[in-house]
Protein backbone atom coordinates (compact mmCIF):
# COMPACT_ATOMS: atom_id res chain seq x y z
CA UNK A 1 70.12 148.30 -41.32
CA UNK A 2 66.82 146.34 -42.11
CA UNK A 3 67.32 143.15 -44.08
CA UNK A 4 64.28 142.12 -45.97
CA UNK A 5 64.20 138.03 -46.88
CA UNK A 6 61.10 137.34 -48.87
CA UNK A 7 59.92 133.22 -48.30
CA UNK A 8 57.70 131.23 -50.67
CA UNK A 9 56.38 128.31 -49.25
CA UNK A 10 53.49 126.08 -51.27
CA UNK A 11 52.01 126.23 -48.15
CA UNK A 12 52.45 127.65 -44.76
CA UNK A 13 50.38 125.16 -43.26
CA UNK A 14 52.34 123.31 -40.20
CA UNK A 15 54.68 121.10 -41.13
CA UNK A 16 58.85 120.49 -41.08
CA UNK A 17 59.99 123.40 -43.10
CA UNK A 18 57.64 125.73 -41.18
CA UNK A 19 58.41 125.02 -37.70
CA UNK A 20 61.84 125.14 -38.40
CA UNK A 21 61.64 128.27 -40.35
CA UNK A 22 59.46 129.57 -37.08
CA UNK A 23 62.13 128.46 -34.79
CA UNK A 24 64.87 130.05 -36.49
CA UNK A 25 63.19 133.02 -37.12
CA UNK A 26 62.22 133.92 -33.69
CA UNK A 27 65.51 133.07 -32.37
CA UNK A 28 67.20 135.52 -35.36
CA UNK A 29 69.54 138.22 -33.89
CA UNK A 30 69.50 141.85 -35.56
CA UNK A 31 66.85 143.54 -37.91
CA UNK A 32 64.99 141.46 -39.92
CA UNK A 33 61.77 142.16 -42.21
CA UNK A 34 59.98 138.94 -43.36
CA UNK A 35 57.63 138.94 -46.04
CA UNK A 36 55.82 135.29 -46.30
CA UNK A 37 53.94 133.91 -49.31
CA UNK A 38 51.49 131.32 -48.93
CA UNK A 39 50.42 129.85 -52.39
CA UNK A 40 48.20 127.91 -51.16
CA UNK A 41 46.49 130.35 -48.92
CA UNK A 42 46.80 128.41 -45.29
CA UNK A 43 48.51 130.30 -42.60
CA UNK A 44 48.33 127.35 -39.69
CA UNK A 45 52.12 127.97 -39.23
CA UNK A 46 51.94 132.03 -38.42
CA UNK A 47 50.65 130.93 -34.77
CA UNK A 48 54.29 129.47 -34.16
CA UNK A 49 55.76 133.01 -34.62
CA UNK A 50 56.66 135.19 -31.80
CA UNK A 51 55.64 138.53 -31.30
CA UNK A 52 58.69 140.79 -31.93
CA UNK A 53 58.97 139.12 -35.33
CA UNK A 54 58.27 141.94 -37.84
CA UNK A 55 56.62 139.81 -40.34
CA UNK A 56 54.40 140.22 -43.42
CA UNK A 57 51.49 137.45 -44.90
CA UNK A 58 50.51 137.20 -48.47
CA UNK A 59 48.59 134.39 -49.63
CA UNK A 60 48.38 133.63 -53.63
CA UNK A 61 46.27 130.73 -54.37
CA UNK A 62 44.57 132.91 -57.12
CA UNK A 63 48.12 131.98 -59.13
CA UNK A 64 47.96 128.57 -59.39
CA UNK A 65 44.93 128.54 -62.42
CA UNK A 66 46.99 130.51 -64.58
CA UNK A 67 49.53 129.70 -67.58
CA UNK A 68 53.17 129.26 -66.96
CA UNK A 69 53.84 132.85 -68.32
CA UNK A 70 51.11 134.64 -66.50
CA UNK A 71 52.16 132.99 -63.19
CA UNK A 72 56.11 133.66 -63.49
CA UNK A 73 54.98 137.62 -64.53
CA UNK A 74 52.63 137.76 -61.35
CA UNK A 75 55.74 136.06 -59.58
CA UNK A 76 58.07 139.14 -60.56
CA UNK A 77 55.96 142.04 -59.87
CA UNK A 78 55.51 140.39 -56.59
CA UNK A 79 59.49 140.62 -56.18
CA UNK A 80 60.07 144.18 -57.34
CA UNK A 81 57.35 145.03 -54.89
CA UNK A 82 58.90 143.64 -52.23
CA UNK A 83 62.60 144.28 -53.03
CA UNK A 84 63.81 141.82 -50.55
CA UNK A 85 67.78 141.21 -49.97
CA UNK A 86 67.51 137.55 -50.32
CA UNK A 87 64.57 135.47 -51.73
CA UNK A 88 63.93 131.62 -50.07
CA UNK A 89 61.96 129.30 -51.81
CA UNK A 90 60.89 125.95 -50.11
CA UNK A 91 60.67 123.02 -51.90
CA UNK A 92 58.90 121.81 -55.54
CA UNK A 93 56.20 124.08 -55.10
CA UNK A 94 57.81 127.38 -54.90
CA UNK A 95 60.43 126.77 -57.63
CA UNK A 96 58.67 128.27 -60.49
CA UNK A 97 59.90 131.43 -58.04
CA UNK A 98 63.58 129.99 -58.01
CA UNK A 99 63.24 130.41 -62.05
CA UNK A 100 62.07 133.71 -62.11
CA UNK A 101 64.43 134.89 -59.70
CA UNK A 102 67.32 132.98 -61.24
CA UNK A 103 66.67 134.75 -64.90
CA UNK A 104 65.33 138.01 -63.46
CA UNK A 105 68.26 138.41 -61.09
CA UNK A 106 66.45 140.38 -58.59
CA UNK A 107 68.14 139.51 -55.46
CA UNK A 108 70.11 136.70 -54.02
CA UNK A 109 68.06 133.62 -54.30
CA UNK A 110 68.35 130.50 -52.29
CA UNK A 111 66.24 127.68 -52.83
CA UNK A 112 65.86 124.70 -49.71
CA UNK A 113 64.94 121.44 -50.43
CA UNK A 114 63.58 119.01 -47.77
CA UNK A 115 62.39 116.27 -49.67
CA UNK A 116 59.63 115.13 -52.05
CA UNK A 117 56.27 115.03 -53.13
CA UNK A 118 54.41 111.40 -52.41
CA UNK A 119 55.14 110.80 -56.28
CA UNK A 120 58.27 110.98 -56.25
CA UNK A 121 59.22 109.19 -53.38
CA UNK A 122 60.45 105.64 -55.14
CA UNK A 123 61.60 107.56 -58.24
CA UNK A 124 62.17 111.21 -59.49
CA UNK A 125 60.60 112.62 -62.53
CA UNK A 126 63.28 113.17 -65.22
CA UNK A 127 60.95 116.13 -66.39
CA UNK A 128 60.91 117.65 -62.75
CA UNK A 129 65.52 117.20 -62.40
CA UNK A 130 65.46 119.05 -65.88
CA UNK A 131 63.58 121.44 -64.63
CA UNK A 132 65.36 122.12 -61.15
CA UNK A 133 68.52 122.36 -63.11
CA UNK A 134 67.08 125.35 -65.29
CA UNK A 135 66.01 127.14 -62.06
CA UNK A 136 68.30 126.23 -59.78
CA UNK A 137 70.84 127.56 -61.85
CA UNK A 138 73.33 130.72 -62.41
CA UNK A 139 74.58 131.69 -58.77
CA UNK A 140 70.91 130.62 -57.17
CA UNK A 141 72.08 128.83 -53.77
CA UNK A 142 70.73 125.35 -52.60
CA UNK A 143 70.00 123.93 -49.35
CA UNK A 144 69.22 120.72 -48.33
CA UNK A 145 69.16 118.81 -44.96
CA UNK A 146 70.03 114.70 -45.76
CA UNK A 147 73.23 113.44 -47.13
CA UNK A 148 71.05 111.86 -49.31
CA UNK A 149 69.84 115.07 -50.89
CA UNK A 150 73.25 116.17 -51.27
CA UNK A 151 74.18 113.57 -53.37
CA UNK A 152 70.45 113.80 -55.04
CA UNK A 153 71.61 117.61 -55.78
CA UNK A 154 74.85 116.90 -57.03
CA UNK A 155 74.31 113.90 -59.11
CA UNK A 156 70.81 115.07 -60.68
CA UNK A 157 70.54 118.68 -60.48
CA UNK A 158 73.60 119.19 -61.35
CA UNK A 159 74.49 121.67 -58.60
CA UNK A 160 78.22 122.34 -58.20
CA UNK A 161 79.90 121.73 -54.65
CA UNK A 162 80.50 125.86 -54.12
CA UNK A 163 76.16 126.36 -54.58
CA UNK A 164 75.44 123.56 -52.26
CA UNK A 165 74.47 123.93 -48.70
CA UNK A 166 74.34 121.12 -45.99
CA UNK A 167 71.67 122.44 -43.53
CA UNK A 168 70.91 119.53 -40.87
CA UNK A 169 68.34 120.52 -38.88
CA UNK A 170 68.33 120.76 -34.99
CA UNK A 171 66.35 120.81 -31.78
CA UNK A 172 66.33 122.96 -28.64
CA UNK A 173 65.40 120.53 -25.58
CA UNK A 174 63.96 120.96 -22.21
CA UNK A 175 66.44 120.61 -19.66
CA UNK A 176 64.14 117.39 -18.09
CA UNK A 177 61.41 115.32 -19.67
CA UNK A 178 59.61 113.54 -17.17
CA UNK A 179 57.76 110.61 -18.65
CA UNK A 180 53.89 110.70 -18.22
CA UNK A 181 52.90 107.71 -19.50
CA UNK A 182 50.38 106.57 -16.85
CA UNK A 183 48.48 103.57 -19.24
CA UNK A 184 49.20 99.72 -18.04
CA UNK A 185 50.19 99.05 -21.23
CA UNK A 186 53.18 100.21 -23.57
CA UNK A 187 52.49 103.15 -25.90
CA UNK A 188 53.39 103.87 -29.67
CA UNK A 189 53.65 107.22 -30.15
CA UNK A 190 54.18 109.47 -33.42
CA UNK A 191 53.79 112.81 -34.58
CA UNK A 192 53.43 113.84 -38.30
CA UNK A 193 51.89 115.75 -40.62
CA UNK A 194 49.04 113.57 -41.89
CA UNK A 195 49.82 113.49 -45.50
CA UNK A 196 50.02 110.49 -47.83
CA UNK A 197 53.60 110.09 -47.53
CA UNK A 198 53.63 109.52 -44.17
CA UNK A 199 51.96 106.02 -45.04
CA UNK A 200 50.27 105.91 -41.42
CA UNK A 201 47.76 103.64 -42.54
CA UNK A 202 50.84 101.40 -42.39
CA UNK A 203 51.35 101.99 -38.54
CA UNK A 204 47.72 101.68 -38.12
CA UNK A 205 47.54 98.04 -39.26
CA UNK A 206 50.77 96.81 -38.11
CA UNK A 207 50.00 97.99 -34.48
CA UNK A 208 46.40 96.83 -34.67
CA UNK A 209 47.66 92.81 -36.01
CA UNK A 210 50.72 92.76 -34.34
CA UNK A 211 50.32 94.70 -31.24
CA UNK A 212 47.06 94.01 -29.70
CA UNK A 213 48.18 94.62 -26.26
CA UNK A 214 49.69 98.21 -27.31
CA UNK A 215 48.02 101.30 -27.66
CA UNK A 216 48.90 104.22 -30.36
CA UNK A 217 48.75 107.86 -29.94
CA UNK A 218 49.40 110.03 -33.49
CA UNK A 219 50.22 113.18 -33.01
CA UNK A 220 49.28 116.05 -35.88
CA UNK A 221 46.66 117.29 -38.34
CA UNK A 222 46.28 117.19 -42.40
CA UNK A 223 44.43 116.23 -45.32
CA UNK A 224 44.25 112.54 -44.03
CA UNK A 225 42.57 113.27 -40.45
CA UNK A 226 39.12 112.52 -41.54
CA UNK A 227 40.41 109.46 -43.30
CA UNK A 228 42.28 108.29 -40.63
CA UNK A 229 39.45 108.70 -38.23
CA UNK A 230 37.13 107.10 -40.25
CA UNK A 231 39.03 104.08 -40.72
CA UNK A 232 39.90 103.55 -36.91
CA UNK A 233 36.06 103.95 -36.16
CA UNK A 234 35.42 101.51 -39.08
CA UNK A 235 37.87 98.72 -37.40
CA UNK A 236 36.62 99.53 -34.19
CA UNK A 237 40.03 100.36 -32.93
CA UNK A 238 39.24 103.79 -31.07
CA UNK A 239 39.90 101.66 -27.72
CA UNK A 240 43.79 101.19 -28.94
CA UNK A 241 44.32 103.76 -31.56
CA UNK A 242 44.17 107.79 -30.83
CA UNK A 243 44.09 110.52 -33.07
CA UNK A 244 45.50 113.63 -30.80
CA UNK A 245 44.98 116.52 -33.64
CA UNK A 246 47.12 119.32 -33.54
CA UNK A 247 49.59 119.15 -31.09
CA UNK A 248 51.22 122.50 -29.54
CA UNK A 249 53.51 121.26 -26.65
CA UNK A 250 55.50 118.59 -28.34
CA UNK A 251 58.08 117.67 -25.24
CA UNK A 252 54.47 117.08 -23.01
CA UNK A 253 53.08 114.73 -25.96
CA UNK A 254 56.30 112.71 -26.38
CA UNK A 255 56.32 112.24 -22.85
CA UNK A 256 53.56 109.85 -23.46
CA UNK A 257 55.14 107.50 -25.23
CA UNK A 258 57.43 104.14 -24.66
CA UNK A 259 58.58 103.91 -28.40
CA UNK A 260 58.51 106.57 -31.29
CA UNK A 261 57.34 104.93 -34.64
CA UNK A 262 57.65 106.40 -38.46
CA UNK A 263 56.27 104.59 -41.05
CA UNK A 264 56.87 107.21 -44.24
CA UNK A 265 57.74 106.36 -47.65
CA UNK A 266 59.97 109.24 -48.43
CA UNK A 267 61.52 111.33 -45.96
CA UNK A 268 64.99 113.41 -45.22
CA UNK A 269 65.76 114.12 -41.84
CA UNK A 270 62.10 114.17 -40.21
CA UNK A 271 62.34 116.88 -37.23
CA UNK A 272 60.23 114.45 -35.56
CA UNK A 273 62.28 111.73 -35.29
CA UNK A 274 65.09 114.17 -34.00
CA UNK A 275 62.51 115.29 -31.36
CA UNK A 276 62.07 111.63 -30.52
CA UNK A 277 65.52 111.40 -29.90
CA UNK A 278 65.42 114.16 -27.92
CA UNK A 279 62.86 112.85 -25.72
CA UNK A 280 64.96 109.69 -24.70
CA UNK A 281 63.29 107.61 -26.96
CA UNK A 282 63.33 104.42 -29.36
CA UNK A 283 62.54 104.93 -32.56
CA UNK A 284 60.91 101.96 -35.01
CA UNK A 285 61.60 103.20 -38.42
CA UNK A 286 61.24 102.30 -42.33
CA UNK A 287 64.55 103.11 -43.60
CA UNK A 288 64.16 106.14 -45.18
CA UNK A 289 66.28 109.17 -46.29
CA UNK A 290 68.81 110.00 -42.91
CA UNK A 291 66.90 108.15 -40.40
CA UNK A 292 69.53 105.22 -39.93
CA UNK A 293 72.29 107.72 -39.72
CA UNK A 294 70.77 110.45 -37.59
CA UNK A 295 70.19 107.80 -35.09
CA UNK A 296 72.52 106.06 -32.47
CA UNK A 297 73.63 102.70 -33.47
CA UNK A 298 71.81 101.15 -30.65
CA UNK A 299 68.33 101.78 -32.69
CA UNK A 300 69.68 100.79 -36.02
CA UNK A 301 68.04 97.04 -35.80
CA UNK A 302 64.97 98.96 -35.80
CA UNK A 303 64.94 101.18 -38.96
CA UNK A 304 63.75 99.00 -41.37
CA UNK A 305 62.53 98.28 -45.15
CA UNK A 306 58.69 98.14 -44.86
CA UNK A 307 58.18 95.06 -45.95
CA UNK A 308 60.17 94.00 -42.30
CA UNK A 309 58.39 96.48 -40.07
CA UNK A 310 55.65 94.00 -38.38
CA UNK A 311 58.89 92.07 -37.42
CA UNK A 312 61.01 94.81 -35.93
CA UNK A 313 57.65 95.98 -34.20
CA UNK A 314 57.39 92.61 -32.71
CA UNK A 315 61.15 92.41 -31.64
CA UNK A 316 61.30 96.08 -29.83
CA UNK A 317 58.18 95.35 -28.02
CA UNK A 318 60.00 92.04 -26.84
CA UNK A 319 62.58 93.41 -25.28
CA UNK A 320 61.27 96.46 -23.04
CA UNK A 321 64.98 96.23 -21.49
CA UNK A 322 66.31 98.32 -23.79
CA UNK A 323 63.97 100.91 -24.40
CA UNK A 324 65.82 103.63 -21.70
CA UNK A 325 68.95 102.22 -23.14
CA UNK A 326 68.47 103.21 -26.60
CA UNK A 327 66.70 106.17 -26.05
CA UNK A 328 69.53 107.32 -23.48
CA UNK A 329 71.81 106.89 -26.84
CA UNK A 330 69.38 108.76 -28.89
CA UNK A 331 68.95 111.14 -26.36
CA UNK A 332 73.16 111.82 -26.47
CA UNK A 333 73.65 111.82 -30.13
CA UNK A 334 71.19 114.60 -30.37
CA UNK A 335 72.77 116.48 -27.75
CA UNK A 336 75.91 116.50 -29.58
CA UNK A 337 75.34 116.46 -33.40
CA UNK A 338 71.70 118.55 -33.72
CA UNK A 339 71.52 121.17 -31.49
CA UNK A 340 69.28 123.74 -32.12
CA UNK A 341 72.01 126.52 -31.70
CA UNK A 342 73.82 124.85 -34.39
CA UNK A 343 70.93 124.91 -36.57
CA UNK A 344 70.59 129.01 -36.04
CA UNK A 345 74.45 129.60 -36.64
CA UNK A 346 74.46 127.69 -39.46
CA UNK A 347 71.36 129.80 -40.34
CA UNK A 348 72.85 133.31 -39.43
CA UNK A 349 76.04 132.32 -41.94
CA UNK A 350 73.66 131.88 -44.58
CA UNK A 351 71.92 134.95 -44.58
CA UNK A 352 75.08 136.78 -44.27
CA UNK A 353 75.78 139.56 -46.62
CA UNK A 354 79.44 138.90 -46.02
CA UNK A 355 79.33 135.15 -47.91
């Protein structure tokens, strides 16, 4: 029988929650239709699906100009169209379909939540819990993937323990990375979606003061690219500082790299930093979300507040003897806590229509 899960994404543009939803979804056992909604209208993401995926694209940016009442009646016509077993909704800016769903009682609804917008990441708007605990309510289902968020759901949102769904996400790693690092001197390396959150004008500065004799390769594409690029042409730092673009082969760009560095201001458990770990590396962190704990305890020195990040820079650089060390750790811990065939079980239990 053909099980037909309906996701809402704000956009389907790459990011976290779409290369994991890719990942899972290719690796999916049985017969599933998926129906995708883009509400912003950007489809990057659909490249990272594989071909036997049976798969349907809607884009609805035309919804976003319209009143609260007009949108949510647009949002449950779209549902009844689609009649889908189980609707997913990712995030703040698909949760006006949580609401619907939740009142209209359509199908089973389950709602993942990854993190937060760039204003919200030192506080949370009251306006925005109160609102999450309207939709989120009755028997709608919540995922997140951070301790953090767990207690953020519970405390906040008010979502009872038998609603609530720890969902930590995982990798699936080559069975060798060979590093390919062939520059004389050390490399930073990162990969992120280049949003505002990810605060890499941060890394920018604190490599070019602090780490003259480093160079810095960032990985990814976003709304920031142009900025980015303008600013390290500005500062004439195109000699020490590359922007890669997209990046398709992730294991053969890590490779690159000496160190990993994040320098976000709001994050949950980043896939990239589990990647990192995955590719035997050290990680310089701000201490954000699950990044301390998702690490091994080797690397903890180096997830920092940001206000200390120049300084833990300075100190991993100074001791190159421990980069394999650490990284070795790193390497384990994912091995044995995030693997990506946990991630899919834990996936195939939650779609179950035996729960």
């Amino acid at each position: 029988m053909m099980t037909t899960l309906l996701h809402v994404f704000s956009t389907f543009a790459l990011g976290g929650p779409q290369i994991r939803f890719a990942q899972l979804v290719n690796a999916l056992p049985g017969h599933h239709q998926h129906v995708v909604i883009s509400l912003d209208g950007r489809l990057d993401a659909a490249s990272r699906l594989a071909p036997h995926v049976e798969i349907t694209y809607l884009t609805m940016p035309e919804l976003k100009p319209l009143s609260l009442l007009e949108r949510l009646k647009q949002i449950y016509q779209t549902i009844r169209r689609y009649r889908p077993e189980i609707l997913m909704t990712y995030n703040w800016g698909a949760i006006e379909w949580a609401l619907c769903n939740r009142f209209a009682g359509l199908c089973r609804g389950i709602h993942w939540e990854d993190g937060f917008n760039p204003d919200e990441a030192t506080r949370l708007y009251q306006r925005r819990n109160l609102f999450r605990r309207l939709a989120l309510g009755g028997r709608t289902e919540v995922v997140v993937p951070s301790q953090t968020l767990m207690r953020i759901a519970r405390q906040q949102w008010h979502i009872p323990p038998v609603r609530l769904r720890y969902f930590p996400n995982g990798i699936e790693m080559p069975a060798q990375i060979t590093p390919t690092n062939s520059a004389k001197k050390p490399t930073l390396i990162t990969l992120a979606s280049l949003r505002k959150e990810k605060n890499l004008p941060r890394l920018i500065k604190t490599v070019a003061a602090h780490a003259p004799d480093c160079r810095l390769l960032i990985g990814g594409d976003g709304p920031m690219l142009n900025e980015l690029t303008t600013y390290v042409s500005k500062h004439h730092l195109s000699n020490q500082i590359q922007l890669a673009g997209r990046i398709d082969d992730v294991w053969d760009f890590l490779a690159q790299g000496d160190i990993f560095c994040l320098s976000s201001d709001t994050e949950q458990m980043p896939l990239s930093v589990l990647e990192a770990m995955g590719a035997g590396l050290p990680v310089l962190a701000t201490d954000v979300g699950d990044v301390k704990s998702m690490l091994s305890a080797a690397n903890h020195p180096f997830i920092v507040q940001p206000s200390a990040y120049a300084h833990a820079m300075a100190q991993l650089l100074a001791t190159p003897d421990q980069w394999q060390p650490i990284g070795q750790a790193n390497q384990q811990k994912a091995k044995q806590e995030y693997s990506f065939q946990t991630m899919l079980s834990n996936f195939c239990r939650l779609i179950s229509p035996n729960r």
